[in-house]
Protein backbone atom coordinates (compact mmCIF):
# COMPACT_ATOMS: atom_id res chain seq x y z
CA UNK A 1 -24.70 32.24 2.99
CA UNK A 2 -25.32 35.97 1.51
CA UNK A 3 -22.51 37.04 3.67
CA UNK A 4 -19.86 34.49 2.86
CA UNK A 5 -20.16 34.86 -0.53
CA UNK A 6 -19.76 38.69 0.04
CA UNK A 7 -16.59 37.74 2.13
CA UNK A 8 -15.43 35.78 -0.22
CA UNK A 9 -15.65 38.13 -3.38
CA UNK A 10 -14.39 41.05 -1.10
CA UNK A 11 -11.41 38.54 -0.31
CA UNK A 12 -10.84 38.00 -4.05
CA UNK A 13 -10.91 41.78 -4.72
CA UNK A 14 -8.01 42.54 -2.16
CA UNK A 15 -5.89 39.31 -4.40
CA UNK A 16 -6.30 41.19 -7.71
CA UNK A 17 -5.32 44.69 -6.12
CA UNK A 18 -2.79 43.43 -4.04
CA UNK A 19 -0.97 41.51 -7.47
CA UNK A 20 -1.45 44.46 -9.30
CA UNK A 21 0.79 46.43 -6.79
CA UNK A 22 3.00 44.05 -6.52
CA UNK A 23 3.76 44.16 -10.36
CA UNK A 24 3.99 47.69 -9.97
CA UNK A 25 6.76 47.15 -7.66
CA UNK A 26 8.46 44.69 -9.51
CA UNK A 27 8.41 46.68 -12.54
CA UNK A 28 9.57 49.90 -10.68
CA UNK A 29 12.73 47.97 -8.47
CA UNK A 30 13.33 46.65 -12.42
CA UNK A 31 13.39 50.52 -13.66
CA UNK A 32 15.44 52.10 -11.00
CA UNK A 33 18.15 49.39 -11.15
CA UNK A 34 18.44 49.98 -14.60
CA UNK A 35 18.33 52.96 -14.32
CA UNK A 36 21.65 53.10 -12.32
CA UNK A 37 22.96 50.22 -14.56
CA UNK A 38 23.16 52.44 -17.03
CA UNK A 39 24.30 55.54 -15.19
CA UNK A 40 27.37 53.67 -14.07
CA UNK A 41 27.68 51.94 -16.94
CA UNK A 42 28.34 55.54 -18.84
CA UNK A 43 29.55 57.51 -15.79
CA UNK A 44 27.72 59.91 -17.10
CA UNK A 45 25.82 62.48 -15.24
CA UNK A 46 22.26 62.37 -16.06
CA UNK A 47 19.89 65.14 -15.65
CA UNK A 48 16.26 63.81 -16.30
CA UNK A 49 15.59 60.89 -18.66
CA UNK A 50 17.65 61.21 -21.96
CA UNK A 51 19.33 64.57 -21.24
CA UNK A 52 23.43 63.71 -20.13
CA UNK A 53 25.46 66.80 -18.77
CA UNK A 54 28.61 67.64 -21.38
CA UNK A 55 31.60 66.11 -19.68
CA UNK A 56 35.53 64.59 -19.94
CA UNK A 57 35.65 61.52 -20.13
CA UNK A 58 38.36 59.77 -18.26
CA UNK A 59 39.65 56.05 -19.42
CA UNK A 60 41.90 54.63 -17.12
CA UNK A 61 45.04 52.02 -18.50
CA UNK A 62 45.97 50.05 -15.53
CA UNK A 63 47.92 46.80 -14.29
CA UNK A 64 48.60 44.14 -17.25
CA UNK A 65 47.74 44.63 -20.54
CA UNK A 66 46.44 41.83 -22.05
CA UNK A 67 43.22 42.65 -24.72
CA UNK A 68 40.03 43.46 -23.91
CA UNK A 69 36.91 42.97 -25.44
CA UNK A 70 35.29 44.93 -22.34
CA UNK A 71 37.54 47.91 -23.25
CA UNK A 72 37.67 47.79 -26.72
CA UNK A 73 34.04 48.35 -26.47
CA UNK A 74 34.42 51.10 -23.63
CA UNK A 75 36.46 52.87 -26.00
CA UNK A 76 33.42 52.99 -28.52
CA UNK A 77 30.66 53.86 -26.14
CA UNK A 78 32.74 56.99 -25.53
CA UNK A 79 33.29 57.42 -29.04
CA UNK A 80 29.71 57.67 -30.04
CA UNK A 81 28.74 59.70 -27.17
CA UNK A 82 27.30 63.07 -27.86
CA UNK A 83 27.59 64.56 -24.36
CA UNK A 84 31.63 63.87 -24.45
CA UNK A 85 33.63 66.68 -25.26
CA UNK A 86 37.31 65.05 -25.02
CA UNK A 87 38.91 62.21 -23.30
CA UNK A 88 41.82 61.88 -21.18
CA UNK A 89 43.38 58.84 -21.41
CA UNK A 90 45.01 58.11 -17.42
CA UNK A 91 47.92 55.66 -17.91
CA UNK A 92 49.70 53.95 -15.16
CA UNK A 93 50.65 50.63 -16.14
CA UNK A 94 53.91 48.36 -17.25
CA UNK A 95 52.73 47.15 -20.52
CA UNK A 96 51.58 43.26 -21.62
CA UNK A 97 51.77 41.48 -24.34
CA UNK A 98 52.16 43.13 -28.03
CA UNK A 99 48.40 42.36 -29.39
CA UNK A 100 46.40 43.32 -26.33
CA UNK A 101 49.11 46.74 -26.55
CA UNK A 102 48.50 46.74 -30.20
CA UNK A 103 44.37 46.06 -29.89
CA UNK A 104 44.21 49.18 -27.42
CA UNK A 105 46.33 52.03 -29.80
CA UNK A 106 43.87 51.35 -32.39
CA UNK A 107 41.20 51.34 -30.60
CA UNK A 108 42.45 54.82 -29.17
CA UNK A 109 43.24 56.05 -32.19
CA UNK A 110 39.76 55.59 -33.61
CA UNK A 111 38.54 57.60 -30.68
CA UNK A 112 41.44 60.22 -31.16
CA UNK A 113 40.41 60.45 -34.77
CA UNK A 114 36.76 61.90 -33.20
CA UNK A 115 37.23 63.04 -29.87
CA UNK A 116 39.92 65.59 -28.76
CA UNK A 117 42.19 63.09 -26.78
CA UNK A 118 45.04 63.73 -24.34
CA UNK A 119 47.16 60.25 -22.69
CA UNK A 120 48.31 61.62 -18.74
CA UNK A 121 50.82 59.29 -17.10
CA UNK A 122 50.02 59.60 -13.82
CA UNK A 123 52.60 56.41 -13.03
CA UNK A 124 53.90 54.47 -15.48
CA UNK A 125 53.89 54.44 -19.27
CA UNK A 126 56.36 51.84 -19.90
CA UNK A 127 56.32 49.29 -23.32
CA UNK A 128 53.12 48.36 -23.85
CA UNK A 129 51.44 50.83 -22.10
CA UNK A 130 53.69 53.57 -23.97
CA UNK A 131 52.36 51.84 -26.96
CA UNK A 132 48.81 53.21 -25.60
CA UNK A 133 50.03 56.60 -24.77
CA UNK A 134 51.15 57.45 -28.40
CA UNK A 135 47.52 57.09 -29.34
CA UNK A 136 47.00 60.61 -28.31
CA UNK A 137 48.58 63.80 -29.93
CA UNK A 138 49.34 65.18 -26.50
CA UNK A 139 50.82 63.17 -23.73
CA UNK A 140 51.48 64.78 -20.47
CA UNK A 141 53.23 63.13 -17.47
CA UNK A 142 54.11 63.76 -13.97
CA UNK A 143 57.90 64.53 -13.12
CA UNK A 144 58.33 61.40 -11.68
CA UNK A 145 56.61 59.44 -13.49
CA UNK A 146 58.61 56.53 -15.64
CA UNK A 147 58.61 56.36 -18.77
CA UNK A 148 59.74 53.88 -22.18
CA UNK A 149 61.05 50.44 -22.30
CA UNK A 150 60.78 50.59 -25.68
CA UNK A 151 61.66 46.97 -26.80
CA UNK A 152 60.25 43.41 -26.72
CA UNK A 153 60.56 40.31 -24.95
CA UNK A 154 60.36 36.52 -25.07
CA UNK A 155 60.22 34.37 -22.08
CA UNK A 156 59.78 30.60 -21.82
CA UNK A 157 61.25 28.65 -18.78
CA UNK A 158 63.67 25.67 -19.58
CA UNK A 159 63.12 22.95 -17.02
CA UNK A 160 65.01 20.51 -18.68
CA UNK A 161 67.90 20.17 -16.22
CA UNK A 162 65.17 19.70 -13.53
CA UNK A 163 63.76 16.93 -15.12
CA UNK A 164 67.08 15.03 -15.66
CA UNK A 165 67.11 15.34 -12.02
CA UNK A 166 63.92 13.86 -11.14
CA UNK A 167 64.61 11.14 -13.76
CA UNK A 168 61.82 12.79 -16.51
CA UNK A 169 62.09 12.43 -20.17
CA UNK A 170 59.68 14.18 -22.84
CA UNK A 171 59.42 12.91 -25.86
CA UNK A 172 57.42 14.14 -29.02
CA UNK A 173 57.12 13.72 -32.37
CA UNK A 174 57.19 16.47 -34.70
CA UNK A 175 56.09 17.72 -38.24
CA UNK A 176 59.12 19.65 -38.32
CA UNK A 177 62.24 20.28 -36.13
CA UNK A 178 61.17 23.99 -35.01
CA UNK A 179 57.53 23.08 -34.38
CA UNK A 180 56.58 23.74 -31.17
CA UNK A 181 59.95 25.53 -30.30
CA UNK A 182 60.39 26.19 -27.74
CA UNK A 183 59.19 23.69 -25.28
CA UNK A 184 60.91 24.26 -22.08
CA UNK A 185 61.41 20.38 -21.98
CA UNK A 186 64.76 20.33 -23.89
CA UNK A 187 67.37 22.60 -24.65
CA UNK A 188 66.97 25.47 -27.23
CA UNK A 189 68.78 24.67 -30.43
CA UNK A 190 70.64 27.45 -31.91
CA UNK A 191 67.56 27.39 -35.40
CA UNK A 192 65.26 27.77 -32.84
CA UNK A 193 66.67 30.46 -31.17
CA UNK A 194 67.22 32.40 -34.45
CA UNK A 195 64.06 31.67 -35.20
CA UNK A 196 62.61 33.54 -32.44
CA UNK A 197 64.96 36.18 -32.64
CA UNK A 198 63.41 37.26 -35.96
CA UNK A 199 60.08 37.14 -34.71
CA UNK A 200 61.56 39.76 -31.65
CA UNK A 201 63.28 41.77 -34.45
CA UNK A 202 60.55 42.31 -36.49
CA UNK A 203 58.19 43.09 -33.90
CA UNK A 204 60.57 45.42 -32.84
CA UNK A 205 61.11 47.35 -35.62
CA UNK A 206 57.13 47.43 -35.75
CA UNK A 207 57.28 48.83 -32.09
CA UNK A 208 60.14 51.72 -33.00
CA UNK A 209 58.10 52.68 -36.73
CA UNK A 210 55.08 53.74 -34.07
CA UNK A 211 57.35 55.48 -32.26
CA UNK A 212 58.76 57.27 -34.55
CA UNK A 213 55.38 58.35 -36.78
CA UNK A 214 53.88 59.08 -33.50
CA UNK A 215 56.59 61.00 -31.76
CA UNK A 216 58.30 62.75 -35.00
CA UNK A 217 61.90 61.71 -33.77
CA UNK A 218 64.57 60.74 -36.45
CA UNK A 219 66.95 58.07 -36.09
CA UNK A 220 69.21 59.16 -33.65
CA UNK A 221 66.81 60.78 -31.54
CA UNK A 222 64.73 56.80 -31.76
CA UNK A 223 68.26 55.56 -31.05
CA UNK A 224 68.57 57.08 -27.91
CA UNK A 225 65.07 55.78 -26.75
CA UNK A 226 64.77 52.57 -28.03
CA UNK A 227 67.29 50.61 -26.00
CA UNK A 228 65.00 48.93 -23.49
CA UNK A 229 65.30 51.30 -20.77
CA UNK A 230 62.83 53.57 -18.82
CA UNK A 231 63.16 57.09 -18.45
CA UNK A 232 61.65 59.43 -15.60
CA UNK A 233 59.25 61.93 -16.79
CA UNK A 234 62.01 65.01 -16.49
CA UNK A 235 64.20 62.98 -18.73
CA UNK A 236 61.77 62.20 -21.41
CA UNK A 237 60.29 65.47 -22.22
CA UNK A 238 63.53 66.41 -23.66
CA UNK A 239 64.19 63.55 -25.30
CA UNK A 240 60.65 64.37 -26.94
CA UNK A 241 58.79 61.03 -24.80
CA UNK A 242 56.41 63.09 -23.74
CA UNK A 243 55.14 66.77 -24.57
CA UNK A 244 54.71 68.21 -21.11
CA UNK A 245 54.98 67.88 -17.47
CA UNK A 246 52.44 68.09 -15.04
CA UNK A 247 49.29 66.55 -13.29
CA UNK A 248 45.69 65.54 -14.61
CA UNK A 249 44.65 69.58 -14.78
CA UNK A 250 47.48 70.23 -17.09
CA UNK A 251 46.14 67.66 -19.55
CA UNK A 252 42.33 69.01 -19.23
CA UNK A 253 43.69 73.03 -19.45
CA UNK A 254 45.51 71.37 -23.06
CA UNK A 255 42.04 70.18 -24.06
CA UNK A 256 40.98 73.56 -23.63
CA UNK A 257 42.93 75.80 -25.06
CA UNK A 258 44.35 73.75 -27.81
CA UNK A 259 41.41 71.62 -28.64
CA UNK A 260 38.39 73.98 -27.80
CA UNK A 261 36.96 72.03 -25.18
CA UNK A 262 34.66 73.80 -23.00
CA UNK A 263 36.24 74.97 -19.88
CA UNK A 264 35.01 73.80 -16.63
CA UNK A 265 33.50 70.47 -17.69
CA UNK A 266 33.11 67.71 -14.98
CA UNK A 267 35.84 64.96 -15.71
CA UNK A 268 34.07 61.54 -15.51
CA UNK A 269 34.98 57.79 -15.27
CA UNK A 270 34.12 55.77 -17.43
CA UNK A 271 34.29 52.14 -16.91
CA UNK A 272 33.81 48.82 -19.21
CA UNK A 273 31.44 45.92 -18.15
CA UNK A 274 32.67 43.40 -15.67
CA UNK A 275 33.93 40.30 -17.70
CA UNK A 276 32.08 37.23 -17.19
CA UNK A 277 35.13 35.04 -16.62
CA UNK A 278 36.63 33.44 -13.37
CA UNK A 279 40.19 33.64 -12.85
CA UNK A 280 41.94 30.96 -9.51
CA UNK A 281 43.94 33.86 -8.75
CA UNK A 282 41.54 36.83 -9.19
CA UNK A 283 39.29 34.97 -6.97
CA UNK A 284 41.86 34.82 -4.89
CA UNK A 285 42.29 38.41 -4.88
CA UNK A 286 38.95 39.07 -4.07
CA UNK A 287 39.15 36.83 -1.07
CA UNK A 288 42.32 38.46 0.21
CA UNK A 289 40.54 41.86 0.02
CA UNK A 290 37.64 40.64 2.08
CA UNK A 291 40.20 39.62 4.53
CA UNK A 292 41.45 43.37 4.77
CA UNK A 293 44.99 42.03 2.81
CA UNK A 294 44.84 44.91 0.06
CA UNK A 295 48.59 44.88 -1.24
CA UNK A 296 47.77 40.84 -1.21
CA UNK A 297 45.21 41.42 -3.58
CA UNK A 298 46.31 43.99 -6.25
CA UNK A 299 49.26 41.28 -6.31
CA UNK A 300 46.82 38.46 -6.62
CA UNK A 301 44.65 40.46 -9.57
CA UNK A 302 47.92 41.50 -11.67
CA UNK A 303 48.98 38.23 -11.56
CA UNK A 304 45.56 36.76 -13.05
CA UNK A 305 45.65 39.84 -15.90
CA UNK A 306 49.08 39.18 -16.33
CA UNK A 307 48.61 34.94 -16.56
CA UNK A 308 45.37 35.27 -18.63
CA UNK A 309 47.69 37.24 -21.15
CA UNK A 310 50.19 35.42 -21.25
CA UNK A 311 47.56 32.35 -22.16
CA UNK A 312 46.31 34.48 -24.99
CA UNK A 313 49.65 34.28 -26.81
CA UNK A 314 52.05 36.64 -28.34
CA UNK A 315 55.02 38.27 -27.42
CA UNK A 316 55.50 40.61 -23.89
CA UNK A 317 55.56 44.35 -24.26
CA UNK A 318 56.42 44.71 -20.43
CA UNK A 319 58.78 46.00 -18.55
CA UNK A 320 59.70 43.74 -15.04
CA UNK A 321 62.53 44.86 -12.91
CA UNK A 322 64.76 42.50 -11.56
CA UNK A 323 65.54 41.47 -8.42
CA UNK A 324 67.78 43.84 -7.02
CA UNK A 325 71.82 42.78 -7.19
CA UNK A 326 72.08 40.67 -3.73
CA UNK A 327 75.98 42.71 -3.82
């Protein structure tokens, strides 16, 4: 009996060290993950606990721009942090709509306003994207890069022939004659149109005042710009687009000499939070790149950024070639 209640005591022992370790593992998996969380969540590179290496920061504009909480945020993370020394802002995108364009410049520009900041177009800069770019006092973009489309757009599709076809009729009732105009279900009437052609003016004229403060150019020189089209980064230093040619090391050697950034800094990434929210066509995406598919699935991604936008509302700061002329 003496021995089994030794045995038994000795068994209970080994329970209460055993737990204990295994709450000490628990808590130490728990530490190192967020530990990395929060590495990669300031691409920063840490050297002990609380010490962060000076640095660039790099912010990458890509695909559809459509407003981002996630970036907005980004934006002021880098901002506040001490170990950032400037920011280069790496732009290759086609625009979006005018409020997610909009919510990003001033969002840059409060970082600008702190942090030395240079915009690189390493692609495209084009309308709303563009609209990002001027954030910065100092853009530089590669020779080939394109450049512009400084203008606005409104798109709505009109399926009402189709449904004549198919023998559909909408009907609504309405507070007023323009509300809800247009509907794509009937023809546009010409105070409709008008209507929407003064909301595209004015935001226009918004768009060219930016340029203009931004880029110092007086009417003729806006003129020239401002007719919709895209220029290639050779063409649009001249025309005073852009402030210099080059790649990513010509923005960083600005930041340098012109700013007083320390020379020799590492250039880091820095990323926003992945967004909580499922897309049918993102998903998509994803599945396509499991499958090895990977033009399939940038395609796939843009078009969720680029349909979520276009959800959110406002007018398009993008520029979309057409199909090319079938002659």
């Amino acid at each position: 009996m003496a021995a089994d209640a030794e045995l038994l005591i000795d068994r209970r022992r080994l329970r209460r060290k055993l737990s204990l370790w295994r709450v000490l593992g628990i808590g130490g998996l728990v530490v190192a993950i967020g530990a990395v969380g929060y590495r990669a969540r300031v691409g920063a590179d840490t050297v002990g606990f609380g010490a962060v290496r000076p640095q660039i920061a790099r912010i990458s504009v890509g695909g559809f721009i459509a407003g981002s909480e996630a970036t907005t945020k980004l934006i002021e993370r880098v901002r506040d942090a001490g170990a950032v020394q400037g920011v280069v802002v790496s732009i290759s995108s086609p625009g979006g709509t005018t409020t997610g364009s909009e919510e990003l410049h001033r969002a840059l520009r409060g970082l600008a306003e702190k942090k030395p900041m240079v915009a690189f177009v390493d692609g495209t800069a084009a309308s709303g994207a563009y609209i990002a770019a001027i954030a910065a006092d100092h853009i530089v973009a590669r020779e080939t890069a394109l450049i512009g489309s400084i203008g606005v757009l409104f798109q709505y599709p009109d399926v009402s022939g189709l449904l004549d076809k198919v023998g559909v009729k909408v009907e609504s009732v309405k507070s007023a004659p323009l509300k809800a105009e247009p509907s794509g279900f009937t023809p546009t009437s010409p105070e409709a149109r008008a209507a929407l052609a003064a909301v595209v003016g004015d935001t226009f004229a918004w768009f060219k005042g930016l340029v203009a403060d931004r880029r110092k150019l007086d009417e003729k020189e806006l003129a020239t710009v401002s007719d919709g089209r895209v220029f290639s980064g050779r063409q649009s230093l001249p025309l005073k687009l852009v402030d210099e040619l080059g790649a990513e090391r010509q923005a960083i050697a600005w930041l340098e000499n012109q700013r007083g950034v320390t020379k020799g800094l590492p250039v880091r990434d820095w990323k926003p939070k992945a967004e909580n929210d499922f897309r049918l066509w993102s998903a998509l995406g994803t599945g396509a790149q499991l499958l090895g598919l990977d033009d399939l699935s940038a395609s796939l991604r843009a078009l969720s950024d680029e349909t979520a936008g276009v959800a959110r509302g406002g007018l398009l700061a993008l520029w979309r070639p057409g199909p090319a002329d079938p002659r």
